[in-house]
PDB file of N, CA and C in Angstrom:
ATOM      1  N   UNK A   1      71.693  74.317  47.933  1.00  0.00           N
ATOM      2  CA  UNK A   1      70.785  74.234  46.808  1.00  0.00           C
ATOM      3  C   UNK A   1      71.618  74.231  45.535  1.00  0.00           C
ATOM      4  N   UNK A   2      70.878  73.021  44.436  1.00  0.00           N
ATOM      5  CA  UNK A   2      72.255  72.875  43.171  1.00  0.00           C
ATOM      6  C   UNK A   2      71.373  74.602  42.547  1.00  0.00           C
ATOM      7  N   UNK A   3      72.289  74.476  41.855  1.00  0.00           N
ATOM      8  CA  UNK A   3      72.597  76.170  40.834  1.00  0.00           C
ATOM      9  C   UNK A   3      71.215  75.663  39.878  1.00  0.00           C
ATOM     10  N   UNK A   4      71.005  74.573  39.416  1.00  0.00           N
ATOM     11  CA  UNK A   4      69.928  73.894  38.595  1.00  0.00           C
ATOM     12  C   UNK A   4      68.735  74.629  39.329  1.00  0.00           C
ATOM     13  N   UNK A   5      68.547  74.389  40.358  1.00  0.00           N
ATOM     14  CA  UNK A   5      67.358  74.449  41.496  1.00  0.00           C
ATOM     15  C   UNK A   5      67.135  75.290  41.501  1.00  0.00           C
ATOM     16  N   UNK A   6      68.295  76.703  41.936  1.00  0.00           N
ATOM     17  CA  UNK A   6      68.127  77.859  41.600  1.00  0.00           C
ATOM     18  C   UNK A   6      67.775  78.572  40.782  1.00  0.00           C
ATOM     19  N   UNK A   7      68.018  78.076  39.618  1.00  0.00           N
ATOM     20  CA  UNK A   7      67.745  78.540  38.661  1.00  0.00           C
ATOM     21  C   UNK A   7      66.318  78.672  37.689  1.00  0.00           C
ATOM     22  N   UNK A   8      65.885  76.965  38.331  1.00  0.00           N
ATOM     23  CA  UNK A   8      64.744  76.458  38.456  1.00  0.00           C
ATOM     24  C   UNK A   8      63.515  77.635  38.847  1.00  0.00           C
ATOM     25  N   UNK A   9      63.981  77.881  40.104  1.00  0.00           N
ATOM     26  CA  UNK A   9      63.509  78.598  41.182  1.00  0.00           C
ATOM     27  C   UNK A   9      62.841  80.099  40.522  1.00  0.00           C
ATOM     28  N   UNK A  10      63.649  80.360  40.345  1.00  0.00           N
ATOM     29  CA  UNK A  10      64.165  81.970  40.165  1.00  0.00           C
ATOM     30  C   UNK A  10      63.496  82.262  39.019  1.00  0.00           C
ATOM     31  N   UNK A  11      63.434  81.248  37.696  1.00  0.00           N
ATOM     32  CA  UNK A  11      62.266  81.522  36.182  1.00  0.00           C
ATOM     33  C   UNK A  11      61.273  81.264  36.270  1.00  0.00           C
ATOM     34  N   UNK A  12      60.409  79.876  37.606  1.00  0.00           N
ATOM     35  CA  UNK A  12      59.103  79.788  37.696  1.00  0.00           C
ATOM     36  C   UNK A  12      58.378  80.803  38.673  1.00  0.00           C
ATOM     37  N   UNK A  13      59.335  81.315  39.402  1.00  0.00           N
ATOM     38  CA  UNK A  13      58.845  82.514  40.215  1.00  0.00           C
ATOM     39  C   UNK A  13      58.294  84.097  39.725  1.00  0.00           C
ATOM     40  N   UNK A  14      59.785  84.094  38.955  1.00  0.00           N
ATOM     41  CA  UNK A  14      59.675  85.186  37.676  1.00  0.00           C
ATOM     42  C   UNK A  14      57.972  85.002  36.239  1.00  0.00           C
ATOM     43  N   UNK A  15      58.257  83.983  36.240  1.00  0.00           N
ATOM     44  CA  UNK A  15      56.764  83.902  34.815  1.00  0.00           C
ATOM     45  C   UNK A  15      55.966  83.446  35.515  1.00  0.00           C
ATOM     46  N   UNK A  16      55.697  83.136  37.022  1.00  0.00           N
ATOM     47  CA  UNK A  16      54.330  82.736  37.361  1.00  0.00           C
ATOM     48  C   UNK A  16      53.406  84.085  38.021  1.00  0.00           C
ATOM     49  N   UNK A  17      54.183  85.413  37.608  1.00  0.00           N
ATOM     50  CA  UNK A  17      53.519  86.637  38.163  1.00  0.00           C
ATOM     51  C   UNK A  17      52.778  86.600  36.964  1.00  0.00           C
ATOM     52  N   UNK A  18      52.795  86.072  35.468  1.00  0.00           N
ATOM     53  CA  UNK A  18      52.229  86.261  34.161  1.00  0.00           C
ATOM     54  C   UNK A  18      50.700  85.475  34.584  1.00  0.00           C
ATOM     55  N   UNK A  19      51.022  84.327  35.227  1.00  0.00           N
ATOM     56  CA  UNK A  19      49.496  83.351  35.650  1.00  0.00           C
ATOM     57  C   UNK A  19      48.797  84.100  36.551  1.00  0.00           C
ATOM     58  N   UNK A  20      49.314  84.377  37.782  1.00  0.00           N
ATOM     59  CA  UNK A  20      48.693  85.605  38.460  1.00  0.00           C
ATOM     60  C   UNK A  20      47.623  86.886  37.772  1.00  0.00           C
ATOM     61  N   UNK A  21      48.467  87.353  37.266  1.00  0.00           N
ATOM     62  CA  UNK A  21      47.358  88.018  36.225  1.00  0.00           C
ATOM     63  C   UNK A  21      46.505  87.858  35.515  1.00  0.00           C
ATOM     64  N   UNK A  22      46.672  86.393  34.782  1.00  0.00           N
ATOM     65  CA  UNK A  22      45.893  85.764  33.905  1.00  0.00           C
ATOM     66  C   UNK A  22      44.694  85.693  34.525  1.00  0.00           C
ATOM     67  N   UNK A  23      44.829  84.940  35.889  1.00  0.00           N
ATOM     68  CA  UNK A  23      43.642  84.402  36.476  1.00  0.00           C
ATOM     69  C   UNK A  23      42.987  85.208  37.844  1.00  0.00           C
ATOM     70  N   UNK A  24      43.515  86.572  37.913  1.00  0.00           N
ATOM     71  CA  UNK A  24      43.456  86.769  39.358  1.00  0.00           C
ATOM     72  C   UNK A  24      44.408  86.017  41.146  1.00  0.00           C
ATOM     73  N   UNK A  25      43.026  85.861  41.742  1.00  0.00           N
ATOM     74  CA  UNK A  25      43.371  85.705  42.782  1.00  0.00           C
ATOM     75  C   UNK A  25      43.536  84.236  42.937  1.00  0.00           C
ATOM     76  N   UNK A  26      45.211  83.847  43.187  1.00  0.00           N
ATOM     77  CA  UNK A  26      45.725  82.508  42.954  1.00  0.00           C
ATOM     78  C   UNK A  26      46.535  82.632  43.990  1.00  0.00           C
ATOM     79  N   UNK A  27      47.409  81.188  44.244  1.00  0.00           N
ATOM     80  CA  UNK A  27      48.311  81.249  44.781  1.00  0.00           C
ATOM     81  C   UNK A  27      49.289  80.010  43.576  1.00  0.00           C
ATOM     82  N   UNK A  28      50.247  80.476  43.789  1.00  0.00           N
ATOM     83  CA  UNK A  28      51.191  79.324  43.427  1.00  0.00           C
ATOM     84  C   UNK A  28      52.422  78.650  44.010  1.00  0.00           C
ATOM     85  N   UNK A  29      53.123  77.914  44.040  1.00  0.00           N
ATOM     86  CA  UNK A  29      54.357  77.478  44.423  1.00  0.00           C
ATOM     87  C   UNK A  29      54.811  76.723  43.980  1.00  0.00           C
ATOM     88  N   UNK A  30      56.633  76.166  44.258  1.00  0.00           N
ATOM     89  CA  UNK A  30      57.270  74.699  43.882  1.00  0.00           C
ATOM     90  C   UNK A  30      57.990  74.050  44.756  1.00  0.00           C
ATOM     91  N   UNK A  31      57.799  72.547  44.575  1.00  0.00           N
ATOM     92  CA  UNK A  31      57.661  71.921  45.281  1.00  0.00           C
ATOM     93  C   UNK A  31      59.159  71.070  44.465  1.00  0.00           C
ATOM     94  N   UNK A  32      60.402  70.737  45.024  1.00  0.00           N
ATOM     95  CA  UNK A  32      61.318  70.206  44.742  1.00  0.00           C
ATOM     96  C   UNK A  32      60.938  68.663  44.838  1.00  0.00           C
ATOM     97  N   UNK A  33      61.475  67.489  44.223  1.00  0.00           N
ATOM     98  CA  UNK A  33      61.060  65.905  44.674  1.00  0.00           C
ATOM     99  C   UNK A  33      61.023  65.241  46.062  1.00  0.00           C
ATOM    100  N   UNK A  34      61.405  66.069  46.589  1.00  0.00           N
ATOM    101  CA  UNK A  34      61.344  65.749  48.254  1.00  0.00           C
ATOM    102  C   UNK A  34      60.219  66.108  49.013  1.00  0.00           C
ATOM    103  N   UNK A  35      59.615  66.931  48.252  1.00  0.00           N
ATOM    104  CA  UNK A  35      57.731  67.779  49.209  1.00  0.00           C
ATOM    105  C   UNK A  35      58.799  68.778  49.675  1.00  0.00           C
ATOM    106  N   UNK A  36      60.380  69.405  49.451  1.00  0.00           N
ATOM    107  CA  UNK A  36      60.376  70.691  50.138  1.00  0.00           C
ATOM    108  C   UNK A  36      59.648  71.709  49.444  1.00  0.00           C
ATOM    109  N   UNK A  37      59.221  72.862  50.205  1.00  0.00           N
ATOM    110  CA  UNK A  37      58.717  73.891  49.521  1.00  0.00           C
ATOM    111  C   UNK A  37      60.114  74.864  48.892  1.00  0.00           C
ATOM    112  N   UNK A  38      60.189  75.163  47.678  1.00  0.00           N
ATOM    113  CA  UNK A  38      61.064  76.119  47.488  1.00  0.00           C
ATOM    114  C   UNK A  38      60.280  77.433  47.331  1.00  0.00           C
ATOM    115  N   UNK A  39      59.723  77.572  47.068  1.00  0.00           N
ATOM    116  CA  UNK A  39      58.997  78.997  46.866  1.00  0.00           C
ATOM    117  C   UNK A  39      57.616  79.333  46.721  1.00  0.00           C
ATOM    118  N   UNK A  40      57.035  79.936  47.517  1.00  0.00           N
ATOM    119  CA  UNK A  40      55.472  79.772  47.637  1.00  0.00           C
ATOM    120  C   UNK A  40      54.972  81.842  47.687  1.00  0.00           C
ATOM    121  N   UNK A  41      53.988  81.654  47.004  1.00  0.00           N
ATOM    122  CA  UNK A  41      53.530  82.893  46.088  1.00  0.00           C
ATOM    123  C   UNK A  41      51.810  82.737  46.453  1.00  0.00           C
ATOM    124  N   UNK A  42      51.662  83.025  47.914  1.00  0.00           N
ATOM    125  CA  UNK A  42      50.167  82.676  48.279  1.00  0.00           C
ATOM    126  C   UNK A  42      49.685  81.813  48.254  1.00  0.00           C
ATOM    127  N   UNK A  43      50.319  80.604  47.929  1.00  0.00           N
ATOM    128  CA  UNK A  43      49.451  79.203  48.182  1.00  0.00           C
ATOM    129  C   UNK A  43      49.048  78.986  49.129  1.00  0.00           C
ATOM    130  N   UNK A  44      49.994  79.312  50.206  1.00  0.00           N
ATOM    131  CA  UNK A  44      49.438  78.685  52.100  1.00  0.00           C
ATOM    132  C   UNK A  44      48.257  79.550  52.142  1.00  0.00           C
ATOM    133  N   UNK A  45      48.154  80.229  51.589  1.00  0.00           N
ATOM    134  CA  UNK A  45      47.082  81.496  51.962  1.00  0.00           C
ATOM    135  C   UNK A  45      45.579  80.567  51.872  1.00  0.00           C
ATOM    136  N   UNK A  46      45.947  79.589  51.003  1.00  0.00           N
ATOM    137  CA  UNK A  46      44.900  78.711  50.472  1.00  0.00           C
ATOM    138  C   UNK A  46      44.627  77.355  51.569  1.00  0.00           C
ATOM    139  N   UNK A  47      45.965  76.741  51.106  1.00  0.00           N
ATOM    140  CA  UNK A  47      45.827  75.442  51.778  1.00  0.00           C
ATOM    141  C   UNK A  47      47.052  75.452  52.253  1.00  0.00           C
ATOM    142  N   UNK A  48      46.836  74.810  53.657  1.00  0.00           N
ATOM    143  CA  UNK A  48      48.249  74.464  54.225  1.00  0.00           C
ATOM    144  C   UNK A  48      49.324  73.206  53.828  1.00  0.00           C
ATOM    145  N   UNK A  49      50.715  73.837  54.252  1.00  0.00           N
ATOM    146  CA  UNK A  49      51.442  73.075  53.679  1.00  0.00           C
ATOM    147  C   UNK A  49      51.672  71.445  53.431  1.00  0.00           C
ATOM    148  N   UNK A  50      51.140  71.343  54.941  1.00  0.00           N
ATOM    149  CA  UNK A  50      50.971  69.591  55.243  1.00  0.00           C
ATOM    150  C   UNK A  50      50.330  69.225  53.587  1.00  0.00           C
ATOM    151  N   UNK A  51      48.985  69.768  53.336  1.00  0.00           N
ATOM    152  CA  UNK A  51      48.494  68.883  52.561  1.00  0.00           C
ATOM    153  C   UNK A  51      48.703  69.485  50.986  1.00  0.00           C
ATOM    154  N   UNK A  52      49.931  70.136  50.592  1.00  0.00           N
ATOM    155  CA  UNK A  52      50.145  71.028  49.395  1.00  0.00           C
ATOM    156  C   UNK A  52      51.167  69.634  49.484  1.00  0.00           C
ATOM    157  N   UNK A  53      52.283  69.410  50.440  1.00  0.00           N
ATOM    158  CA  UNK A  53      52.636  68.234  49.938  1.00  0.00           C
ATOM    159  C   UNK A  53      52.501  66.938  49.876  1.00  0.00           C
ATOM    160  N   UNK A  54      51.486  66.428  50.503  1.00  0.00           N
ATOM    161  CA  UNK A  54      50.769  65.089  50.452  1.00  0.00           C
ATOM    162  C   UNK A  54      50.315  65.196  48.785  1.00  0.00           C
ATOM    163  N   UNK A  55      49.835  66.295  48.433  1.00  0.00           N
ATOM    164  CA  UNK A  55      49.364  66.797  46.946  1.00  0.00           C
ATOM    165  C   UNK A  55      50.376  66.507  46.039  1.00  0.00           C
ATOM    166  N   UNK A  56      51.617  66.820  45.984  1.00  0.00           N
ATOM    167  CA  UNK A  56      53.018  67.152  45.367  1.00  0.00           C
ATOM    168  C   UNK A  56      52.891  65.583  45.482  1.00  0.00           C
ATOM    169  N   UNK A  57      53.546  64.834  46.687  1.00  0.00           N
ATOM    170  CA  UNK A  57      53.694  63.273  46.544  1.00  0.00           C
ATOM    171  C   UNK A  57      52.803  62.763  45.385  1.00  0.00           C
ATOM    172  N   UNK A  58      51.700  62.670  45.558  1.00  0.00           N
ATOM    173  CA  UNK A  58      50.608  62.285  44.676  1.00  0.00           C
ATOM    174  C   UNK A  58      50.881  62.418  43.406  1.00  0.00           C
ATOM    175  N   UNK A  59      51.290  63.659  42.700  1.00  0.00           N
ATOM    176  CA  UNK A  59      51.453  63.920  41.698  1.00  0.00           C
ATOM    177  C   UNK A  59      53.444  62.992  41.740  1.00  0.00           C
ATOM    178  N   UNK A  60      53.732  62.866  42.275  1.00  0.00           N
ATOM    179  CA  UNK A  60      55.461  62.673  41.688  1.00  0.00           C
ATOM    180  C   UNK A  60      55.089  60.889  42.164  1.00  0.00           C
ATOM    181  N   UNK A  61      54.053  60.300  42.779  1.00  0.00           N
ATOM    182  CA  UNK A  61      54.132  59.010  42.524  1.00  0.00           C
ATOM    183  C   UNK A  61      53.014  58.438  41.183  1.00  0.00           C
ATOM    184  N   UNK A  62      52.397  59.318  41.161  1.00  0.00           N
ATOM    185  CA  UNK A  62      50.994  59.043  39.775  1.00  0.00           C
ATOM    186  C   UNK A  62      51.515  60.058  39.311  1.00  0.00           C
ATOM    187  N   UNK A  63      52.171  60.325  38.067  1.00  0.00           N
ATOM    188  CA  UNK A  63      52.448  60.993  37.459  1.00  0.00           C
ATOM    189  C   UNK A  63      51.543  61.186  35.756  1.00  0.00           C
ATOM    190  N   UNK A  64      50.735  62.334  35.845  1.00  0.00           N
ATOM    191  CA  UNK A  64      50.255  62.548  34.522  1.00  0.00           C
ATOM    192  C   UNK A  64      50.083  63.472  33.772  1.00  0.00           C
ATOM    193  N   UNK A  65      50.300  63.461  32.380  1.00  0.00           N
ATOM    194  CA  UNK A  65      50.661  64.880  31.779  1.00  0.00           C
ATOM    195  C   UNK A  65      50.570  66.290  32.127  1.00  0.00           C
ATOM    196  N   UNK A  66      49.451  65.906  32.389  1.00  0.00           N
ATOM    197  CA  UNK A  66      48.443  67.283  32.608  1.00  0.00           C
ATOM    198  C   UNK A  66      48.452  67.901  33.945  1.00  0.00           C
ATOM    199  N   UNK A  67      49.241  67.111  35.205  1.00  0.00           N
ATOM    200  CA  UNK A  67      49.146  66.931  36.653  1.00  0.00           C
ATOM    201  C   UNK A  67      47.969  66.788  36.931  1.00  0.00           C
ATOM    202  N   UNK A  68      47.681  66.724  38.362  1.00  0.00           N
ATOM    203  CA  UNK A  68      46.386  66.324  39.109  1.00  0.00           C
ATOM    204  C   UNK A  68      45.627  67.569  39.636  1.00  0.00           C
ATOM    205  N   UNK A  69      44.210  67.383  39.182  1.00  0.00           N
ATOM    206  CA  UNK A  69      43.480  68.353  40.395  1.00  0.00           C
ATOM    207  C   UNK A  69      43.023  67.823  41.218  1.00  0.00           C
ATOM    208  N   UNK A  70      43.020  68.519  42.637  1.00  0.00           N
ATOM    209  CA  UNK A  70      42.215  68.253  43.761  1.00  0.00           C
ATOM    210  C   UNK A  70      41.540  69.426  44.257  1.00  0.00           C
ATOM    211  N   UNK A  71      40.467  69.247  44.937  1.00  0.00           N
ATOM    212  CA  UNK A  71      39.334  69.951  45.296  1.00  0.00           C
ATOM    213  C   UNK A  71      39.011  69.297  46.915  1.00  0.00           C
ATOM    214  N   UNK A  72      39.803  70.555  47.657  1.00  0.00           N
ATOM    215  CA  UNK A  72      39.429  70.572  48.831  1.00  0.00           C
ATOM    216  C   UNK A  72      38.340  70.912  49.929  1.00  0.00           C
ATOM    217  N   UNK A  73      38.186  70.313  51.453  1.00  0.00           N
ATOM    218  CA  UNK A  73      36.736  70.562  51.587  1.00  0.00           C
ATOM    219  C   UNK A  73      36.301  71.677  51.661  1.00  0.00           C
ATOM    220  N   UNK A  74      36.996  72.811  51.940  1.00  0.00           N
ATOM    221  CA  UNK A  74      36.931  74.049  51.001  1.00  0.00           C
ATOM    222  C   UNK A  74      36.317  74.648  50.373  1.00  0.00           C
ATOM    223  N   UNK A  75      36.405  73.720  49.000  1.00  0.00           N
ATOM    224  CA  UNK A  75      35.963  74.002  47.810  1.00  0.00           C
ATOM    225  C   UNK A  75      37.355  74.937  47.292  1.00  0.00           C
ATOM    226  N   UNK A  76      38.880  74.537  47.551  1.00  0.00           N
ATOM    227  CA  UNK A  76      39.300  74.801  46.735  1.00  0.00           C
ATOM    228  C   UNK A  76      40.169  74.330  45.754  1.00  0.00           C
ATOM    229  N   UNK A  77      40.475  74.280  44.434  1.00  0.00           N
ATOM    230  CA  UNK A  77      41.259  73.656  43.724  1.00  0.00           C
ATOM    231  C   UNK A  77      42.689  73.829  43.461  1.00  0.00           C
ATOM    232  N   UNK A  78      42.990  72.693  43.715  1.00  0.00           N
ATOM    233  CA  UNK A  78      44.613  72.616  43.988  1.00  0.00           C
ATOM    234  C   UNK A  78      45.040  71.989  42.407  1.00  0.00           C
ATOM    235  N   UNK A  79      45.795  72.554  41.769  1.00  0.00           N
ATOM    236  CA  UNK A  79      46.539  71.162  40.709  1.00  0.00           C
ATOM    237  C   UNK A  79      48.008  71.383  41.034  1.00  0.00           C
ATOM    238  N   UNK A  80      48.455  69.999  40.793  1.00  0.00           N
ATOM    239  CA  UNK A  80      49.921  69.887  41.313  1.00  0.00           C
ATOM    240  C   UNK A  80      50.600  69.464  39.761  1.00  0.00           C
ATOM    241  N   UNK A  81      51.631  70.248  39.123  1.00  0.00           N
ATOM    242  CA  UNK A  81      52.112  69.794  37.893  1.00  0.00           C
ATOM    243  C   UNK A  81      53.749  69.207  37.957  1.00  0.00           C
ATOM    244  N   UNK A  82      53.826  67.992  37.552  1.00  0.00           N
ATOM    245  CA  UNK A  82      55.439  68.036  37.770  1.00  0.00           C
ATOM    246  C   UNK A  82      55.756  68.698  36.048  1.00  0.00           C
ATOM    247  N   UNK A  83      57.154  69.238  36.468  1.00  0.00           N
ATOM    248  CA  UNK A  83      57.833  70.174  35.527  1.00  0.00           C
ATOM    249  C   UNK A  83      58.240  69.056  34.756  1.00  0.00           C
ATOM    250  N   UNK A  84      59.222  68.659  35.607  1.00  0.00           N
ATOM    251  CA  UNK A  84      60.405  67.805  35.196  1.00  0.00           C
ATOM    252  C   UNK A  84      60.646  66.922  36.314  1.00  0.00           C
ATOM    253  N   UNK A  85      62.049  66.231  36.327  1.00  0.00           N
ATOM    254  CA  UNK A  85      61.741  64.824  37.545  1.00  0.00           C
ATOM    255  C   UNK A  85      61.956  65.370  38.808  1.00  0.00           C
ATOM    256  N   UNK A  86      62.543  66.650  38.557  1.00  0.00           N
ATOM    257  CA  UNK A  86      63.019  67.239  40.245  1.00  0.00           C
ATOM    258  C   UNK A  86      61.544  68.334  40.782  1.00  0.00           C
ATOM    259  N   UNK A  87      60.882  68.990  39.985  1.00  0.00           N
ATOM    260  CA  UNK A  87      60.244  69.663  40.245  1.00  0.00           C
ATOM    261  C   UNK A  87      58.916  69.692  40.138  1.00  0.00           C
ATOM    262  N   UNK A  88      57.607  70.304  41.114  1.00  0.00           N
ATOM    263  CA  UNK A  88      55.789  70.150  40.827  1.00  0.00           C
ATOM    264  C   UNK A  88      55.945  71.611  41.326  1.00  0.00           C
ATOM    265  N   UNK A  89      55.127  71.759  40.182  1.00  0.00           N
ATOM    266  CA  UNK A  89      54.689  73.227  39.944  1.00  0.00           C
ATOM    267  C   UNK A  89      52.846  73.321  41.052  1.00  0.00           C
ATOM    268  N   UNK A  90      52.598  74.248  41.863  1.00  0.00           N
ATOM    269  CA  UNK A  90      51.445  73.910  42.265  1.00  0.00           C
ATOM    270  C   UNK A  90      50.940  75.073  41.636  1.00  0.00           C
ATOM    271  N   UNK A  91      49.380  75.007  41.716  1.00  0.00           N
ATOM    272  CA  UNK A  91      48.431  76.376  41.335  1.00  0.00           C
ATOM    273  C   UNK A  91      47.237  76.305  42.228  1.00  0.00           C
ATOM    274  N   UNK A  92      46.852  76.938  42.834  1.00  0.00           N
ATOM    275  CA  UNK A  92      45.626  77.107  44.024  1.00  0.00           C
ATOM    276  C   UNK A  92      44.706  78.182  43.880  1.00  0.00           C
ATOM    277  N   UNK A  93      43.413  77.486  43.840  1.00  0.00           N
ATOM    278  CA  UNK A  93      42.392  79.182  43.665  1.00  0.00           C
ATOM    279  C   UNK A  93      41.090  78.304  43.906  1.00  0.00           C
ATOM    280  N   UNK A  94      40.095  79.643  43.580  1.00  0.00           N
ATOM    281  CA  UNK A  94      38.762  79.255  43.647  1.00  0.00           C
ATOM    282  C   UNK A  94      37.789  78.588  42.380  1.00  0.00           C
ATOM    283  N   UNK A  95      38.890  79.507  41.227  1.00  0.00           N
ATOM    284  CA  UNK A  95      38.667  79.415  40.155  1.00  0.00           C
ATOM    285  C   UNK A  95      39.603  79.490  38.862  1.00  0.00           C
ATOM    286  N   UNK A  96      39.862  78.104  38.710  1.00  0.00           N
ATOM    287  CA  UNK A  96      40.912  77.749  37.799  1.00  0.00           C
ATOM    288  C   UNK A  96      40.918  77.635  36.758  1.00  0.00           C
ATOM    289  N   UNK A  97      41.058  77.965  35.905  1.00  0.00           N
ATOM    290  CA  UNK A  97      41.114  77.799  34.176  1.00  0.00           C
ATOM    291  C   UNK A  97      42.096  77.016  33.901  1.00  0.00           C
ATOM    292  N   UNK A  98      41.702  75.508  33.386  1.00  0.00           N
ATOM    293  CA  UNK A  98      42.601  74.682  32.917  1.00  0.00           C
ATOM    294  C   UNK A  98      43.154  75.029  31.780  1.00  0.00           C
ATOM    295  N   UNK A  99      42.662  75.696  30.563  1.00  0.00           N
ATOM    296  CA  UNK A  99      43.100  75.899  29.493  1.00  0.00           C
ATOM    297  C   UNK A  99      44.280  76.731  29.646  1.00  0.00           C
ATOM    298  N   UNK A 100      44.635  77.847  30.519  1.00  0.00           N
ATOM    299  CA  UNK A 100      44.967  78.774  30.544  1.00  0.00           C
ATOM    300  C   UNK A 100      46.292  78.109  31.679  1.00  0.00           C
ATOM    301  N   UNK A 101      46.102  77.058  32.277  1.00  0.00           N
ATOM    302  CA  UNK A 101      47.607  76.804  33.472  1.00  0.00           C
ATOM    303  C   UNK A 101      47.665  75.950  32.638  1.00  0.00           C
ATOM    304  N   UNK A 102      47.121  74.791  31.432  1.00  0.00           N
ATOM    305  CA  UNK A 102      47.931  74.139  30.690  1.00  0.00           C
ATOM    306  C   UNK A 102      49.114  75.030  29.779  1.00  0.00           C
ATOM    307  N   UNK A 103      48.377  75.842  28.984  1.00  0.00           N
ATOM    308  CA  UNK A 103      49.370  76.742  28.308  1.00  0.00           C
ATOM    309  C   UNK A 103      50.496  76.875  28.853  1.00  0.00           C
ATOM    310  N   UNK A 104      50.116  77.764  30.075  1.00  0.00           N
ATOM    311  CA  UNK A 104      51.332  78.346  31.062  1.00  0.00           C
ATOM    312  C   UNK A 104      52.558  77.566  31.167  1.00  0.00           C
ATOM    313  N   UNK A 105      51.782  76.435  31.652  1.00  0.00           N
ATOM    314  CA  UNK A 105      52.667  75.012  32.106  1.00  0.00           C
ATOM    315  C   UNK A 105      53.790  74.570  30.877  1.00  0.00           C
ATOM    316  N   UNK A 106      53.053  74.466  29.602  1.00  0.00           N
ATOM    317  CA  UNK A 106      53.424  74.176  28.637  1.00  0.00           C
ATOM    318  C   UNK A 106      54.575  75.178  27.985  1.00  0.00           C
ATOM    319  N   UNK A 107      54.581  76.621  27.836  1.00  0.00           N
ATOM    320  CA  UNK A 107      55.357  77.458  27.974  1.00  0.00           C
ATOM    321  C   UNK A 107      56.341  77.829  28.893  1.00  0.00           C
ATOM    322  N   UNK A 108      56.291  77.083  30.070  1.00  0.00           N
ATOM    323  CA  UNK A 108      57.365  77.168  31.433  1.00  0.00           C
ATOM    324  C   UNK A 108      58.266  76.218  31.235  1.00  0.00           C
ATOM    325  N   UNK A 109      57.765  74.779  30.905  1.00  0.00           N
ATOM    326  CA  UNK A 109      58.567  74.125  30.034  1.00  0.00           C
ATOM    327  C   UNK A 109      59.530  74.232  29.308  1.00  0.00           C
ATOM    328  N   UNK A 110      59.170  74.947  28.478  1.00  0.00           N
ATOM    329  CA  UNK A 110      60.412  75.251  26.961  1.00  0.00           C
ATOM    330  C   UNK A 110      61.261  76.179  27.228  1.00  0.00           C
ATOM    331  N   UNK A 111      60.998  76.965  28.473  1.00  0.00           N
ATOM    332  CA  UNK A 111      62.077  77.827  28.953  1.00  0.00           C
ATOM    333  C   UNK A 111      62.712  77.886  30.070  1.00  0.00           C
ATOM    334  N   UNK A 112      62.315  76.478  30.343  1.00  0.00           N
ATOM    335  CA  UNK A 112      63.222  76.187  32.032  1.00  0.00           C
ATOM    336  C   UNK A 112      64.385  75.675  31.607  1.00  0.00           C
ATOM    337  N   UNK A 113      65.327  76.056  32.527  1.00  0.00           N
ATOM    338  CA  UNK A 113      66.701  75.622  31.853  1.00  0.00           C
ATOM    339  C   UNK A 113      67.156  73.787  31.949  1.00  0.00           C
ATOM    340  N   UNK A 114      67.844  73.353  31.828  1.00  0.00           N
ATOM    341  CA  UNK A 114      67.838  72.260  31.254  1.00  0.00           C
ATOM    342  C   UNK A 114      68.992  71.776  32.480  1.00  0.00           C
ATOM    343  N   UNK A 115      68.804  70.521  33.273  1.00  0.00           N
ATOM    344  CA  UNK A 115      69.380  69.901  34.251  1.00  0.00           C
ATOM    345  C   UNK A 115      70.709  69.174  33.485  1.00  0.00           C
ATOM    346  N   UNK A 116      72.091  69.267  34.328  1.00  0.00           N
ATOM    347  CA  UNK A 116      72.865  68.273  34.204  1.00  0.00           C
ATOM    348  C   UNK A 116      73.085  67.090  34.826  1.00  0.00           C
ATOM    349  N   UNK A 117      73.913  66.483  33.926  1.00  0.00           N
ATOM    350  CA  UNK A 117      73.452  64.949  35.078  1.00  0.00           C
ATOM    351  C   UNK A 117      73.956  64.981  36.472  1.00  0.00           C
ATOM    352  N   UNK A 118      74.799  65.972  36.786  1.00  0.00           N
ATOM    353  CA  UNK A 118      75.056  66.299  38.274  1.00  0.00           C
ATOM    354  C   UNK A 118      73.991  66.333  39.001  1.00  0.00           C
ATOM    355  N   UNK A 119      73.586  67.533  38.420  1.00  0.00           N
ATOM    356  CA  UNK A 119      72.308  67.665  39.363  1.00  0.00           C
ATOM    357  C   UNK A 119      71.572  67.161  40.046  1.00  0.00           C
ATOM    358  N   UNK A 120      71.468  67.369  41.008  1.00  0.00           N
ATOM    359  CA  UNK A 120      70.446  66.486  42.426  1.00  0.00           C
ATOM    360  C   UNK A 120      68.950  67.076  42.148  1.00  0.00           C
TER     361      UNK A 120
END
């Protein structure tokens, strides 16, 4: 794993206990450009992995600001956010506040550390 990834890793894991709280009972995870899972924070709890990354694909081939929601048969809502070109941020619950994972999203941003062109 590049040191980028890690590092990656290690600050969206760290500030996504802040969304947790925000919203309750969530799950989150990230999803590297490949659909690997790097770190998952109750998402499976939600939806399984198969289709967290069919989700992730979706979002890293249609790519849009805001990422994508989906609403499973469930009834639960998945949004998949890409960070940056290596990374999709996921968020999973019953009840999602867009206003409140845009922010987040938007603030995870400005403090994720910054890739070199090495980096894979």
């Amino acid at each position: 794993m590049s040191m980028y990834k890690q590092n990656v890793a290690q600050v969206v894991s760290q500030v996504a206990v802040h969304l947790h709280n925000a919203l309750g009972p969530i799950g989150t995870a990230l999803f590297d450009r490949n659909g690997t899972l790097v770190f998952n924070n109750n998402a499976l709890h939600y939806v399984n992995e198969n289709t967290l990354t069919a989700l992730v694909a979706d979002c890293l081939i249609n790519p849009v600001p805001g990422g994508l929601s989906s609403v499973t048969a469930d009834g639960v809502t998945v949004r998949t956010i890409a960070l940056d070109a290596q990374h999709v941020f996921v968020v999973v619950g019953n009840k999602l506040e867009d206003n409140t994972i845009n922010g987040f999203v938007s603030s995870l941003r400005r403090i994720l550390p910054k890739a070199s062109i090495t980096d894979d």
